[in-house]
Structure formats: structure tokens, C-alpha cells
PDB file of N, CA and C in Angstrom:
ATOM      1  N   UNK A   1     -15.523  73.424 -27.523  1.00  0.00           N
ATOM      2  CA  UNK A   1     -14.786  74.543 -28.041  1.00  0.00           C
ATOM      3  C   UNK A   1     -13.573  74.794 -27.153  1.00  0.00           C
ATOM      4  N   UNK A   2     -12.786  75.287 -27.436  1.00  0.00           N
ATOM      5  CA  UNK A   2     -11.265  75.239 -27.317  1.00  0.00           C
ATOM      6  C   UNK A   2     -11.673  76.915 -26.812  1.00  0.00           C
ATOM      7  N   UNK A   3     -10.312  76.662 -25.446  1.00  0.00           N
ATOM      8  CA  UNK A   3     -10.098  78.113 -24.967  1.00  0.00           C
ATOM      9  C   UNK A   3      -8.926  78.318 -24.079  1.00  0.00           C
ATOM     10  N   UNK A   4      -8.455  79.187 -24.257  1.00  0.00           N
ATOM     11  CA  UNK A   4      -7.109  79.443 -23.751  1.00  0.00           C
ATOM     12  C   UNK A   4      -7.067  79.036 -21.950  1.00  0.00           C
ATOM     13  N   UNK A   5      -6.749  78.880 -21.646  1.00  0.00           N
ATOM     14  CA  UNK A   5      -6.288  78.626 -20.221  1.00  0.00           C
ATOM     15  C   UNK A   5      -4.437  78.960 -19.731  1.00  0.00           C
ATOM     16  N   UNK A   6      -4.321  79.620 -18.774  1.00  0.00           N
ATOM     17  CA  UNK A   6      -3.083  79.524 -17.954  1.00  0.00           C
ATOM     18  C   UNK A   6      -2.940  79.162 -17.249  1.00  0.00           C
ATOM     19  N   UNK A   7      -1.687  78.500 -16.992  1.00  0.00           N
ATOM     20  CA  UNK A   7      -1.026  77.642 -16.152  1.00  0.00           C
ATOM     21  C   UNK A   7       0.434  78.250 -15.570  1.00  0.00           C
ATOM     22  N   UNK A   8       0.655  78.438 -14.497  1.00  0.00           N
ATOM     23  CA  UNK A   8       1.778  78.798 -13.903  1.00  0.00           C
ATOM     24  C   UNK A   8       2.589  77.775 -13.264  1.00  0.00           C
ATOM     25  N   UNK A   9       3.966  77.316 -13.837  1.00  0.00           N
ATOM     26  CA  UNK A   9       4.885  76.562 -13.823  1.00  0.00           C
ATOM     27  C   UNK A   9       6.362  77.146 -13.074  1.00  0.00           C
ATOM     28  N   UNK A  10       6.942  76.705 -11.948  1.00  0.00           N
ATOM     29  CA  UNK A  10       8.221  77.778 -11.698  1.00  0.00           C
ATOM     30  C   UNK A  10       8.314  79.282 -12.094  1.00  0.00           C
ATOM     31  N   UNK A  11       6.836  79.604 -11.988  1.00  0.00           N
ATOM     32  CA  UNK A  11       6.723  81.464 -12.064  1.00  0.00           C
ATOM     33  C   UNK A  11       6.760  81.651 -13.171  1.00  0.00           C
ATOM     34  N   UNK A  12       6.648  81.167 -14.113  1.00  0.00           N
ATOM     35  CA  UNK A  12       6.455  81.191 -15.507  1.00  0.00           C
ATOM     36  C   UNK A  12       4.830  80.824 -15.850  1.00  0.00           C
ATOM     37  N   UNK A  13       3.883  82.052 -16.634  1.00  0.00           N
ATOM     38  CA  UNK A  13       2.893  81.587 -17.338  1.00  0.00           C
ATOM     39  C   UNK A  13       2.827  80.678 -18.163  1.00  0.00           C
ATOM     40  N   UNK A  14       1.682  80.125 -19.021  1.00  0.00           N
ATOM     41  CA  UNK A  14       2.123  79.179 -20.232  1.00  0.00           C
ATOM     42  C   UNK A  14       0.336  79.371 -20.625  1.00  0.00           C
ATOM     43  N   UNK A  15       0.219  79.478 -21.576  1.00  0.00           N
ATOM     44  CA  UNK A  15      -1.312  79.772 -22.096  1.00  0.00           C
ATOM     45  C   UNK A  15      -1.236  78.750 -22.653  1.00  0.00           C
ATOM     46  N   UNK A  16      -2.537  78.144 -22.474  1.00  0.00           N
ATOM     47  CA  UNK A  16      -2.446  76.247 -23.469  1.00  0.00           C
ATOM     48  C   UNK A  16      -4.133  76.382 -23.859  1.00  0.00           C
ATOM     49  N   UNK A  17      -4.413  76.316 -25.183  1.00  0.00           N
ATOM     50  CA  UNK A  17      -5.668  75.739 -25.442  1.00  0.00           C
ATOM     51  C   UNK A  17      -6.046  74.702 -25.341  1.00  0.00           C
ATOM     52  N   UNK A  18      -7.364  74.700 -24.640  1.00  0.00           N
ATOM     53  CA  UNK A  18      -8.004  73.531 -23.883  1.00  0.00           C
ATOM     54  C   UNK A  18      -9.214  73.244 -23.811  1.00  0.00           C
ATOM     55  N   UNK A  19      -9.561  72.074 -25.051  1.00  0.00           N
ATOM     56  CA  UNK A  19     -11.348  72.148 -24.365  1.00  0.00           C
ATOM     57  C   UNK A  19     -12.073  72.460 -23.012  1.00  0.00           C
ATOM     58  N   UNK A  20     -13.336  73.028 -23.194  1.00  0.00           N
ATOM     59  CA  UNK A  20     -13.842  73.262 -21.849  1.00  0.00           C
ATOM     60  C   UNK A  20     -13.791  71.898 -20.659  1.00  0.00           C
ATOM     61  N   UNK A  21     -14.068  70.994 -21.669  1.00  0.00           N
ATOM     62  CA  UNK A  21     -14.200  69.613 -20.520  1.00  0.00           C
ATOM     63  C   UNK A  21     -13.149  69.154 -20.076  1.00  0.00           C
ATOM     64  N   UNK A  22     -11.948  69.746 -20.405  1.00  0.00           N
ATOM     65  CA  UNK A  22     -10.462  68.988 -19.799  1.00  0.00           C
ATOM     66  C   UNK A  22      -9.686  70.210 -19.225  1.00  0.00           C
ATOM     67  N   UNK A  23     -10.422  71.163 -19.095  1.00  0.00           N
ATOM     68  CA  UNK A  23      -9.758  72.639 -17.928  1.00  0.00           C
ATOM     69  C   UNK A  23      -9.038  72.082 -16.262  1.00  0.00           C
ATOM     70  N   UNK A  24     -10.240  71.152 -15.984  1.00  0.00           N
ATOM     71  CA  UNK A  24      -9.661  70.742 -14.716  1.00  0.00           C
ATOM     72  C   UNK A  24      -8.101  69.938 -14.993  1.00  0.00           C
ATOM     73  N   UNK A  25      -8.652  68.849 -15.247  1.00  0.00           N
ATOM     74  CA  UNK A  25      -7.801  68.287 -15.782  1.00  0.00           C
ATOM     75  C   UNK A  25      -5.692  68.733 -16.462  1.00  0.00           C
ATOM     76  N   UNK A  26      -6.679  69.900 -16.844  1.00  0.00           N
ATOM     77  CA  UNK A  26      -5.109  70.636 -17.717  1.00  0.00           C
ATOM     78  C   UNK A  26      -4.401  71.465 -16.264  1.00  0.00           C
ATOM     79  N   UNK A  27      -5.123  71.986 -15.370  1.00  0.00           N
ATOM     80  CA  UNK A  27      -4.801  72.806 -14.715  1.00  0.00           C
ATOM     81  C   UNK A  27      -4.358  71.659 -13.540  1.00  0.00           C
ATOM     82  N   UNK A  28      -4.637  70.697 -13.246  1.00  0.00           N
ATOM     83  CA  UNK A  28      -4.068  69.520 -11.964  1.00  0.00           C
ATOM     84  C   UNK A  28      -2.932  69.163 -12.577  1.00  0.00           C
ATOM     85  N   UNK A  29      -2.805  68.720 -13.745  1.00  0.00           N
ATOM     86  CA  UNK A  29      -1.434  68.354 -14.444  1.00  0.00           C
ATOM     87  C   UNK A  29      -0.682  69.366 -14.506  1.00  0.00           C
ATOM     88  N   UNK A  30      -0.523  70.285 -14.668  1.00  0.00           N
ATOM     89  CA  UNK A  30       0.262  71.462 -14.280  1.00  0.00           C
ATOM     90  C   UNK A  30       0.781  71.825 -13.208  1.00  0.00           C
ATOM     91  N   UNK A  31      -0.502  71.732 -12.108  1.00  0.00           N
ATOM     92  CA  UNK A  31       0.067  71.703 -11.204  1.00  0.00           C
ATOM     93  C   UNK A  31       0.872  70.692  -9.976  1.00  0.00           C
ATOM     94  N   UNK A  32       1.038  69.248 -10.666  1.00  0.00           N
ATOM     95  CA  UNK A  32       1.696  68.116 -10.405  1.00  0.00           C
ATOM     96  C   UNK A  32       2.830  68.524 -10.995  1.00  0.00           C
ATOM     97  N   UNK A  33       3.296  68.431 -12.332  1.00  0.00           N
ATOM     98  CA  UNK A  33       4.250  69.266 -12.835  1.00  0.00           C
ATOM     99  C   UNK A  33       5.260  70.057 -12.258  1.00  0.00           C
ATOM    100  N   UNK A  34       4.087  71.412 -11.781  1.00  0.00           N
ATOM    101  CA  UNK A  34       4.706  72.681 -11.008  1.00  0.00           C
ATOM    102  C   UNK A  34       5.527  72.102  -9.673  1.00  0.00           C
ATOM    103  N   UNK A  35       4.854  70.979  -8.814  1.00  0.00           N
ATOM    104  CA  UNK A  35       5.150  70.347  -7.651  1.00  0.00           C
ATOM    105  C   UNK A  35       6.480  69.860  -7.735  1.00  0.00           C
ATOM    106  N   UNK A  36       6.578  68.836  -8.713  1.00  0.00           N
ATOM    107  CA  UNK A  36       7.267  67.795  -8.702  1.00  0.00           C
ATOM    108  C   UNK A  36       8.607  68.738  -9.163  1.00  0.00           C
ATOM    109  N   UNK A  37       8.349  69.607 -10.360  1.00  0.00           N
ATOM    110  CA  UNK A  37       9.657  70.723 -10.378  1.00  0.00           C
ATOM    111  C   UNK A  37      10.016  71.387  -9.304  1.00  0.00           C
ATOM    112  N   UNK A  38       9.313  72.240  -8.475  1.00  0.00           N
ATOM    113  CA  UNK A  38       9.706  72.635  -7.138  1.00  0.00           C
ATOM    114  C   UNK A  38      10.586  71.767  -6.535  1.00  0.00           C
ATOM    115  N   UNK A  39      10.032  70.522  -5.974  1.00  0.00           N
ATOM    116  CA  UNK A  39      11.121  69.626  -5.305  1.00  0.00           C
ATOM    117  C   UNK A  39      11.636  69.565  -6.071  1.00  0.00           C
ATOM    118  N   UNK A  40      12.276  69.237  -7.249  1.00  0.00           N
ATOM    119  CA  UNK A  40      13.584  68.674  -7.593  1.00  0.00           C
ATOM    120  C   UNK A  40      14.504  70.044  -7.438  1.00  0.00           C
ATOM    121  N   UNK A  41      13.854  71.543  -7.660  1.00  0.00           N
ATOM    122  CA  UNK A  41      14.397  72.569  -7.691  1.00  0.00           C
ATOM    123  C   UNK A  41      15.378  72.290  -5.845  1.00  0.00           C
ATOM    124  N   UNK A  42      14.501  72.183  -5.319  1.00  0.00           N
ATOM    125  CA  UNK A  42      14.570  72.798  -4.190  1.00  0.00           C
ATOM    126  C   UNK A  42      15.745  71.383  -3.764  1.00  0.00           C
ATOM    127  N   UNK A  43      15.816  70.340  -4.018  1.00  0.00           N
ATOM    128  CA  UNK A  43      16.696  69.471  -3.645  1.00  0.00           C
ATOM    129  C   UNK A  43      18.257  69.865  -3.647  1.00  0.00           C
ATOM    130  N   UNK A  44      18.538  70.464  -4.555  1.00  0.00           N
ATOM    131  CA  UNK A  44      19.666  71.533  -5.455  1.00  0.00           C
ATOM    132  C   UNK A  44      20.565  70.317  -5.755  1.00  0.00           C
ATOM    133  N   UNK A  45      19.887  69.391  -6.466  1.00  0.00           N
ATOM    134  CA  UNK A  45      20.752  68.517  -6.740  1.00  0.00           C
ATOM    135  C   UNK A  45      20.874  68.583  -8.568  1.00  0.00           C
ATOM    136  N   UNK A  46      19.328  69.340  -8.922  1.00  0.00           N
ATOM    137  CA  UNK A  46      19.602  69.295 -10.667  1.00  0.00           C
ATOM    138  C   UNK A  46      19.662  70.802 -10.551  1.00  0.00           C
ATOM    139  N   UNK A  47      20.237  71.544 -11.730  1.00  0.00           N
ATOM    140  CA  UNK A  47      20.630  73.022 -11.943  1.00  0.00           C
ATOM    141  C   UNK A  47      20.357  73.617 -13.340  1.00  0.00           C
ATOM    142  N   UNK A  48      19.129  74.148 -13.343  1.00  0.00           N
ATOM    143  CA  UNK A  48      19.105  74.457 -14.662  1.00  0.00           C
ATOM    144  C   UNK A  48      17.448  74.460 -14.920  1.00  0.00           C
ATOM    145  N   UNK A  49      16.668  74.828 -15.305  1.00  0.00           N
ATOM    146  CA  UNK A  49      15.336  75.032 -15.037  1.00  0.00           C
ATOM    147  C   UNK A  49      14.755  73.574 -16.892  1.00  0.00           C
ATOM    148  N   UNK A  50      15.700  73.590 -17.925  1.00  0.00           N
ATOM    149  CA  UNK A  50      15.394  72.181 -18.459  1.00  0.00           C
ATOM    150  C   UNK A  50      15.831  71.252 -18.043  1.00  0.00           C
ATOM    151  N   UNK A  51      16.681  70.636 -17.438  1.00  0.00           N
ATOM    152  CA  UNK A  51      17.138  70.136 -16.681  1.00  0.00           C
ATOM    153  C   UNK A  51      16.218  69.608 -15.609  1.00  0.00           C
ATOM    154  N   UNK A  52      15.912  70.883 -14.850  1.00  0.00           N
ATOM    155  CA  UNK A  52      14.853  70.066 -13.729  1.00  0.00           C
ATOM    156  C   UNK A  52      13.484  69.777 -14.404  1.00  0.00           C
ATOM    157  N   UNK A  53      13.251  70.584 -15.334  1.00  0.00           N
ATOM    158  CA  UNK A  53      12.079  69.741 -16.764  1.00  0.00           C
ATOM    159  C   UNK A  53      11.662  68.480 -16.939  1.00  0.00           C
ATOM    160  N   UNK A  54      13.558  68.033 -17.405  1.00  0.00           N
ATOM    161  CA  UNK A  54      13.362  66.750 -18.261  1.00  0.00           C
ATOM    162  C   UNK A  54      13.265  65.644 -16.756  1.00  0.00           C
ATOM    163  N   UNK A  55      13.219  65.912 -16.226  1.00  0.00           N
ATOM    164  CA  UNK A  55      13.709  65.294 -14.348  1.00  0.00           C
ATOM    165  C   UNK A  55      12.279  65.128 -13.641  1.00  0.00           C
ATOM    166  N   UNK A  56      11.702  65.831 -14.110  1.00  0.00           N
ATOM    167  CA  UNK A  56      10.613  65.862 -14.093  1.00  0.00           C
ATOM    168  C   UNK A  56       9.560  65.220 -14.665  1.00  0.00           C
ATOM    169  N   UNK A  57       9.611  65.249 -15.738  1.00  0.00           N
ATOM    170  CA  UNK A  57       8.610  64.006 -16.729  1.00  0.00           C
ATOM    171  C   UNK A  57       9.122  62.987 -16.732  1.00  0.00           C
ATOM    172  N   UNK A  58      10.635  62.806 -16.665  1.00  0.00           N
ATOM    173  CA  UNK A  58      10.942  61.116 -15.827  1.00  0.00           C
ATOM    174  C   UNK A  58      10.432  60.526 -14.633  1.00  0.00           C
ATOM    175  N   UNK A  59      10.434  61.384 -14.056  1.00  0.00           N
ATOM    176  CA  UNK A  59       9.799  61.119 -12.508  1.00  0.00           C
ATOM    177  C   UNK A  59       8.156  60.479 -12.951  1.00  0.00           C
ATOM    178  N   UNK A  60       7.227  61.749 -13.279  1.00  0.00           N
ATOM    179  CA  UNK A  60       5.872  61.695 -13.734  1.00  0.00           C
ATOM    180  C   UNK A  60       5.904  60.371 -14.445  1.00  0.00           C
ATOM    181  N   UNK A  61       6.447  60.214 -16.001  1.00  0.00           N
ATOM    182  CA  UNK A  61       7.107  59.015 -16.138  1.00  0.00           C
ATOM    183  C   UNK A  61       6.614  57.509 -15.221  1.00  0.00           C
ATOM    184  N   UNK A  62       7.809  57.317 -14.812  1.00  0.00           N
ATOM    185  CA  UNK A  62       7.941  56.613 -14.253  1.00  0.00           C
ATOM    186  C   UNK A  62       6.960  56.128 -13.018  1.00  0.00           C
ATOM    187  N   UNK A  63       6.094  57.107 -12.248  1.00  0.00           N
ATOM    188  CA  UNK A  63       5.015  56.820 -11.684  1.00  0.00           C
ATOM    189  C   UNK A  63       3.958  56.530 -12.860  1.00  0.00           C
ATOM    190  N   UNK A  64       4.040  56.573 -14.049  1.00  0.00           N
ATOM    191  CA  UNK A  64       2.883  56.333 -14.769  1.00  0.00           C
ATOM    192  C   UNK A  64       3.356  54.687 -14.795  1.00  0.00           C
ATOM    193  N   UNK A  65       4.073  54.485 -15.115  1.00  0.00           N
ATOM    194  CA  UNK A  65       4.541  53.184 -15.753  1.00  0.00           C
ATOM    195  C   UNK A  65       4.653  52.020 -14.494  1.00  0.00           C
ATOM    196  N   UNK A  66       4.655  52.848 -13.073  1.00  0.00           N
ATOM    197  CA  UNK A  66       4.427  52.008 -12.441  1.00  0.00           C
ATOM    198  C   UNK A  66       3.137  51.900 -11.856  1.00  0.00           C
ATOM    199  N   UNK A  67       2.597  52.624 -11.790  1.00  0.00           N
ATOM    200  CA  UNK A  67       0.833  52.550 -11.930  1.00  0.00           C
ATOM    201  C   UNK A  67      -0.172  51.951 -12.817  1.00  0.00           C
ATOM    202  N   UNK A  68       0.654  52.084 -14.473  1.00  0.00           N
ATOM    203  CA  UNK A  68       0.321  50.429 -15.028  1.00  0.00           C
ATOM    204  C   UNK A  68       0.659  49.489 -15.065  1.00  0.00           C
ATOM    205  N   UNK A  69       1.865  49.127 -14.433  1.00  0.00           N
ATOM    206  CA  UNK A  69       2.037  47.559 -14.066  1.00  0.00           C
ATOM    207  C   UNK A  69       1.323  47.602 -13.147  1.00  0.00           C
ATOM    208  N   UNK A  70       1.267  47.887 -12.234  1.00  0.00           N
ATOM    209  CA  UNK A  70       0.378  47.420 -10.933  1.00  0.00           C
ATOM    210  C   UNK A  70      -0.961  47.212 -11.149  1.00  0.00           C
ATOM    211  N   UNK A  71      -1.546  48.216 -12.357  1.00  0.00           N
ATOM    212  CA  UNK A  71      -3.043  47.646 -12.802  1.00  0.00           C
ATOM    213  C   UNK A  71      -2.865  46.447 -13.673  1.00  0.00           C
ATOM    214  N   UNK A  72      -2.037  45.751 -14.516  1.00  0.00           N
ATOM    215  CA  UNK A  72      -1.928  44.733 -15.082  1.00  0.00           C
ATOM    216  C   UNK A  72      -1.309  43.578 -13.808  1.00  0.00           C
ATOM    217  N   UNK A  73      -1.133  44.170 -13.019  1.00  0.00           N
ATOM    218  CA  UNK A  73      -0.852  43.001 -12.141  1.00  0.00           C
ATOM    219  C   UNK A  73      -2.073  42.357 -11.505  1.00  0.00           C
ATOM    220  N   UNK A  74      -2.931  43.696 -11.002  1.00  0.00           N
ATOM    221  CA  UNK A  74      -3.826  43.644 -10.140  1.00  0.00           C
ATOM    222  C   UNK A  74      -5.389  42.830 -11.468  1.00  0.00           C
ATOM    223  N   UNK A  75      -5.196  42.842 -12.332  1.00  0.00           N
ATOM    224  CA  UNK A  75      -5.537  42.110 -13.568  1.00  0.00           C
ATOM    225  C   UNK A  75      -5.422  41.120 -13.630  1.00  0.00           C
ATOM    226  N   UNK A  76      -4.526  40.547 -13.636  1.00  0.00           N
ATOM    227  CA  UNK A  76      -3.933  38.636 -13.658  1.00  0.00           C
ATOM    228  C   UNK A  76      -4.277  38.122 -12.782  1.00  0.00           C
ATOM    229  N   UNK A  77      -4.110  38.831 -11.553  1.00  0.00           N
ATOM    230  CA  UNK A  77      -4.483  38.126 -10.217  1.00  0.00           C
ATOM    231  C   UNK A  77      -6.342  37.852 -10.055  1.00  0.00           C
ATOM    232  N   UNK A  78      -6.793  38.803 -10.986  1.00  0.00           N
ATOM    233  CA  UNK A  78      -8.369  38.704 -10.973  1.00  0.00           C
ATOM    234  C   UNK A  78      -8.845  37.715 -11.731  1.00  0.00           C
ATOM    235  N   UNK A  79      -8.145  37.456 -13.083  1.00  0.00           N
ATOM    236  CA  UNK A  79      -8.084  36.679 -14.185  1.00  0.00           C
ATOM    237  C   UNK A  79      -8.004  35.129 -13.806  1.00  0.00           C
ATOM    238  N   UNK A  80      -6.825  35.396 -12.642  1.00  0.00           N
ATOM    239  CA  UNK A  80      -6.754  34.153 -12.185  1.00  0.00           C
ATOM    240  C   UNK A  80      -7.244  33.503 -11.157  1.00  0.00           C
ATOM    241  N   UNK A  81      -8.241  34.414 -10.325  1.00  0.00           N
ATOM    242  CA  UNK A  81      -9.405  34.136  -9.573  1.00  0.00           C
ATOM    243  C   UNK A  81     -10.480  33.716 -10.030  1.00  0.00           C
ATOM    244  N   UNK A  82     -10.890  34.262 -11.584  1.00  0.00           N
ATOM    245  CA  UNK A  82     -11.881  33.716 -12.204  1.00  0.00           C
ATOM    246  C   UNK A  82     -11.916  32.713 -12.791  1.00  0.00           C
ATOM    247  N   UNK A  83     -10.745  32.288 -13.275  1.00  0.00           N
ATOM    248  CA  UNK A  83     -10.344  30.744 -13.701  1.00  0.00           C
ATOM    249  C   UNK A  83     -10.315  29.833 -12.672  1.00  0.00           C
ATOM    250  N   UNK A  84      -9.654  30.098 -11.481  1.00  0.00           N
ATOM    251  CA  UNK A  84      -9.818  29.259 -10.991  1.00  0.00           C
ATOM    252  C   UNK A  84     -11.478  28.863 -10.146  1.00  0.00           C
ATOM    253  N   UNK A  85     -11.986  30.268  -9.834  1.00  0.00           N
ATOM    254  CA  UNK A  85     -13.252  30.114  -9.584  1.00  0.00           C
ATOM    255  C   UNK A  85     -14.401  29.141 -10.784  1.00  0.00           C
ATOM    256  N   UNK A  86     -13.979  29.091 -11.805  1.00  0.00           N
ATOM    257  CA  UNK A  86     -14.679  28.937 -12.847  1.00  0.00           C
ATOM    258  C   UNK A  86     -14.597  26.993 -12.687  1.00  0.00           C
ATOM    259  N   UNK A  87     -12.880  26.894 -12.592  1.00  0.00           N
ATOM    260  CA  UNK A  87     -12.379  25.196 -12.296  1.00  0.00           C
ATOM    261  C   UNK A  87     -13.504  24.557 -11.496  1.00  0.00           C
ATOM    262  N   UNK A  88     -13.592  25.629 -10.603  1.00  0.00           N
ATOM    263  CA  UNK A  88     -14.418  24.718  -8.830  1.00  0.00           C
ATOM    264  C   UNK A  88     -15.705  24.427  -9.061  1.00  0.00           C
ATOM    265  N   UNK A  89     -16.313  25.468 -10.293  1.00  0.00           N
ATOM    266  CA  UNK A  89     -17.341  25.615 -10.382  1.00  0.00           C
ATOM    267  C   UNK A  89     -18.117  24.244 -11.134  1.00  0.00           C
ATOM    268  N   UNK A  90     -17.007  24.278 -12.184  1.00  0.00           N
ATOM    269  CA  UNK A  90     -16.905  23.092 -13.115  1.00  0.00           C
ATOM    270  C   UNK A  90     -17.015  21.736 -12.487  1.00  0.00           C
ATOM    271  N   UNK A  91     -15.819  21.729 -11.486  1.00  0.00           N
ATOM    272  CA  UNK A  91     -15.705  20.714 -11.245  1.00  0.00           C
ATOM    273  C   UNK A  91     -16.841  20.103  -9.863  1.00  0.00           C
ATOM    274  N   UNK A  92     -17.651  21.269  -9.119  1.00  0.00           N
ATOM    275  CA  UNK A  92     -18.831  20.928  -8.771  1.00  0.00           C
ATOM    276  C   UNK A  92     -19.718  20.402  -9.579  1.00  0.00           C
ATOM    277  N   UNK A  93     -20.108  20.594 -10.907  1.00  0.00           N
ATOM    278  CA  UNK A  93     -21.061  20.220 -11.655  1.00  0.00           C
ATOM    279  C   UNK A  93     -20.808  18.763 -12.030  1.00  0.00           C
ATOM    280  N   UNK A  94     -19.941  18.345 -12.490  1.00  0.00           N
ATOM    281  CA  UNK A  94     -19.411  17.282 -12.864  1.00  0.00           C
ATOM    282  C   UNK A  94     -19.320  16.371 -11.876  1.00  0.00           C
ATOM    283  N   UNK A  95     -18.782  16.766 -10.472  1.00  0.00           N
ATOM    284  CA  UNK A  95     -19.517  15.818  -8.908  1.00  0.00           C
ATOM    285  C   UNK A  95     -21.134  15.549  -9.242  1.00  0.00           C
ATOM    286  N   UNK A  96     -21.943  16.844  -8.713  1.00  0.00           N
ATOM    287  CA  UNK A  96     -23.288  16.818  -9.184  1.00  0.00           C
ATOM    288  C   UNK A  96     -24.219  15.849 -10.333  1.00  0.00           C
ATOM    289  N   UNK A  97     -23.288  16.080 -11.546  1.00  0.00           N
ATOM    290  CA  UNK A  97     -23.754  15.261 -12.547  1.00  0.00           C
ATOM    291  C   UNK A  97     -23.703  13.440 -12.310  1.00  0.00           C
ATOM    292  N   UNK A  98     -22.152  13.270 -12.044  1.00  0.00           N
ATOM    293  CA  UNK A  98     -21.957  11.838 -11.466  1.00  0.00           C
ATOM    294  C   UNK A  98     -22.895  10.894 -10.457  1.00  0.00           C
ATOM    295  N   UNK A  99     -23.147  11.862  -9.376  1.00  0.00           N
ATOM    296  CA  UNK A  99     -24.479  11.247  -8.362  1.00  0.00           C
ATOM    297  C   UNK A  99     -25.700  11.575  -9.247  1.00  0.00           C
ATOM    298  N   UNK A 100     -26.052  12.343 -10.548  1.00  0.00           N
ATOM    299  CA  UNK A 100     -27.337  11.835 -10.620  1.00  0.00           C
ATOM    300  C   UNK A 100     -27.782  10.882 -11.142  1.00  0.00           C
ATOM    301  N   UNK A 101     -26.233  10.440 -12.313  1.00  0.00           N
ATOM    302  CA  UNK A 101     -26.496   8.815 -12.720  1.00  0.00           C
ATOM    303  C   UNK A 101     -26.577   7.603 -12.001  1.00  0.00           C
TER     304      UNK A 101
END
């Protein structure tokens, strides 16, 4: 069941309905959000409270996107441990097999 929750963003409330099981969840993202706006606020390099918004979910963004390449990286490299583990494995058996004829 769905229930209101608040979240405080640059001193601004924001009431968001939220299943019970994703409260934590809603309220850490908010407050990553709240963070990541602060610094950019506080840098005084963006001016304008959408502005430091949209600057913001680029940022968030962009750590997402590099947090899944790095799991698809960290993927291939496993992929390709198991293949090659799999080669050695193979190609032990096939030694093995040869000496028993």
C-alpha cells in the first residue's frame, strides 16, 4: 500500500507516494539528490535552482552509466575466465583421453 512520504530537497518539501517497501529507498535517493544539488549550488558555478536540477540528474546520470559499464566490463572479463577455464579443462581431458588409448 502506497503512502505519502516527504522528502526535503534545497529546503523545499516534496510529498511523493511510496510503497511501504521502497520508503528507504525513496528517502536515500532524495537525499543523494539533495547532496549532489547542494554542491553544485554551493560551487556558484550553475545559477538558478532548475538549472542546478537538470545538473544534477546529469551528474546522477552519468555515475549510473558509468557503474554499468563497469558491471558489463567486470562481466566479460568473467565470461572470459570461464571460457578460457573451460579450454584448459577441455583440453586436459583430451590429454587424459589420448594416454588411455
Amino acid at each position: 500500500m502506497s503512502s505519502p512520504v516527504t522528502v526535503t530537497i534545497l529546503g523545499k518539501e516534496y510529498q511523493i507516494a511510496c510503497p511501504e517497501e521502497e520508503k528507504e529507498a525513496l528517502i536515500a535517493s532524495a537525499r543523494m539528490v539533495h547532496e549532489n544539488m547542494e554542491k553544485i549550488r554551493h560551487s556558484g558555478k550553475v545559477v538558478g535552482v532548475d538549472r542546478i536540477a537538470v545538473m544534477a540528474a546529469l551528474n546522477i546520470a552519468h555515475e549510473l552509466i558509468q557503474i554499468q559499464h563497469d558491471e558489463n566490463h567486470d562481466l566479460d572479463k568473467v565470461n572470459n575466465k570461464i571460457l578460457q577455464l573451460k579450454e584448459r579443462v577441455s583440453a586436459f581431458l583430451d590429454e587424459d583421453r589420448q594416454l588411455e588409448l
